[in-house]
C-alpha atoms as a PDB file:
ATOM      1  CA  UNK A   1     -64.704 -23.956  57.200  1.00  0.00           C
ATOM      2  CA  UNK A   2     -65.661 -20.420  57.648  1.00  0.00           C
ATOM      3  CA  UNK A   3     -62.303 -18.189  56.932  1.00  0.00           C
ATOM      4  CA  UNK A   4     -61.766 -14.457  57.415  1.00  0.00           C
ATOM      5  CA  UNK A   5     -58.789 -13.016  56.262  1.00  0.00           C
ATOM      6  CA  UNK A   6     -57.851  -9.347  57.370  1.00  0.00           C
ATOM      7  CA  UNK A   7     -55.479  -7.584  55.665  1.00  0.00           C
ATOM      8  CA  UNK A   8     -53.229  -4.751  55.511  1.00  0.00           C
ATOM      9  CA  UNK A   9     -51.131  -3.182  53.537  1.00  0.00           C
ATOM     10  CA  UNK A  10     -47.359  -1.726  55.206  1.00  0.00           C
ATOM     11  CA  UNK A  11     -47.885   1.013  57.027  1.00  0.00           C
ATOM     12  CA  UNK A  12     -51.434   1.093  57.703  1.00  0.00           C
ATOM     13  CA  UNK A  13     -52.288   1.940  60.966  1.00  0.00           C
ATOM     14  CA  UNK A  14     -55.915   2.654  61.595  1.00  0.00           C
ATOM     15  CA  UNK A  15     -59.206   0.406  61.302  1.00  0.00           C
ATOM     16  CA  UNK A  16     -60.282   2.140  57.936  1.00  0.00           C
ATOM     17  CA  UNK A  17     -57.079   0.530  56.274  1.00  0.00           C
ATOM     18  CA  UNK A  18     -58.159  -2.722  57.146  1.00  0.00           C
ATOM     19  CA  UNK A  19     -59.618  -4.725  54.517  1.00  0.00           C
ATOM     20  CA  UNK A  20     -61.775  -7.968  55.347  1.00  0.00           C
ATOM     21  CA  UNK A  21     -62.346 -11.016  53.037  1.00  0.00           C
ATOM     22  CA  UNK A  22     -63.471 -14.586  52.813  1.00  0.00           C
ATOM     23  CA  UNK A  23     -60.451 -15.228  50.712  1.00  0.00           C
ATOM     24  CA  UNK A  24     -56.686 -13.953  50.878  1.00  0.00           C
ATOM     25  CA  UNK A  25     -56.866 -10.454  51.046  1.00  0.00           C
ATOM     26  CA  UNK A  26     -53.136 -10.345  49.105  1.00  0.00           C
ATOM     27  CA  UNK A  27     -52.059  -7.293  51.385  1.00  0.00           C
ATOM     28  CA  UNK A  28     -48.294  -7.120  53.229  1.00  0.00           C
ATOM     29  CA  UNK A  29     -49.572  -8.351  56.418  1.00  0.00           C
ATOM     30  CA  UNK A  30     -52.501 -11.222  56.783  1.00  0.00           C
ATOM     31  CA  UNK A  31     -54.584 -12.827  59.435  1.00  0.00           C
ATOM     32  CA  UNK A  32     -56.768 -15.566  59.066  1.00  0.00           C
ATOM     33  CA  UNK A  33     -59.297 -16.635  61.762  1.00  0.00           C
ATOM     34  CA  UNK A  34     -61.750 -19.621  61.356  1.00  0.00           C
ATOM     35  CA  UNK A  35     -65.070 -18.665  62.570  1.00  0.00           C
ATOM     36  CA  UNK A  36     -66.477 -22.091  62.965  1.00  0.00           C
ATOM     37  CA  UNK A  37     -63.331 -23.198  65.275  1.00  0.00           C
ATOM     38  CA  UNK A  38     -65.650 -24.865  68.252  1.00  0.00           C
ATOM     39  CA  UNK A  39     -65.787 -22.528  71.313  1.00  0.00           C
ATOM     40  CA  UNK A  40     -63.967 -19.342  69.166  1.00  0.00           C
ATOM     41  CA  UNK A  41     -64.405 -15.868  71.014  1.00  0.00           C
ATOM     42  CA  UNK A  42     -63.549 -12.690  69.784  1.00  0.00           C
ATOM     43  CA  UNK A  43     -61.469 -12.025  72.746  1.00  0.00           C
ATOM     44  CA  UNK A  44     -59.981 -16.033  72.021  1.00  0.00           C
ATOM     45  CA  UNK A  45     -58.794 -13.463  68.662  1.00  0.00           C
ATOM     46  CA  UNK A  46     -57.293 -10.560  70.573  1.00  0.00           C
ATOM     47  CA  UNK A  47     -55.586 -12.611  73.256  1.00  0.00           C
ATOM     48  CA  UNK A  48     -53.504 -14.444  69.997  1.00  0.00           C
ATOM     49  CA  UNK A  49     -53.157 -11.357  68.077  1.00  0.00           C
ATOM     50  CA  UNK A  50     -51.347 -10.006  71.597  1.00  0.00           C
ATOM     51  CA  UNK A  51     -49.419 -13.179  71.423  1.00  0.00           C
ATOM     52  CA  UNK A  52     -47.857 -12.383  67.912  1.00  0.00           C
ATOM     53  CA  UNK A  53     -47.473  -8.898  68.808  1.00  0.00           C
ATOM     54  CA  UNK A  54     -45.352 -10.258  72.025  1.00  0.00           C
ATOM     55  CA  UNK A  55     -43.888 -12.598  69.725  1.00  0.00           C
ATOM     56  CA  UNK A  56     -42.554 -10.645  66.917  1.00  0.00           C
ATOM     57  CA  UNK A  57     -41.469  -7.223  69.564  1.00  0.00           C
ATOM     58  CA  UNK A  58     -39.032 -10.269  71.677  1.00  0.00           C
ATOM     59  CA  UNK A  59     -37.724 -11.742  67.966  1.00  0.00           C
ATOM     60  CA  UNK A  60     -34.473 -11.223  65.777  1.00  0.00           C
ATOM     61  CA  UNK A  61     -35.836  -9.007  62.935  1.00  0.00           C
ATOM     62  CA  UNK A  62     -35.792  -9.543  60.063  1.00  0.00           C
ATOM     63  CA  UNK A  63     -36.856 -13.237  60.396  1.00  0.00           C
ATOM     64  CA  UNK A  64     -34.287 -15.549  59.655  1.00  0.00           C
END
């Protein structure tokens, strides 16, 4: 499997605090993708980071 992590750290906010890996990054917030996933686009990517986004604005917070 072909894993990229991206990572960053609370608060970050802009593409420069973004740091990309082929292992954990070990920042606050993570996201894997797996590059050889068969038929994986990047907009396949942004449509599921939109669906976290959506997910976590319409949850409880903190997580339970």
């Amino acid at each position: 499997m072909a894993d990229r992590y991206y990572g960053v750290d609370l608060g970050g906010k802009m593409p420069t605090e973004v740091t990309e890996a082929s292992s954990t990054t070990s920042k606050a917030i993570e996201l894997r993708v797996t590059y050889t996933t068969t038929g994986l686009t990047k907009m396949d990517v942004l449509n599921a980071i939109e669906a976290l986004e959506s997910y976590v604005t319409g949850d409880n917070w903190p997580p339970a």
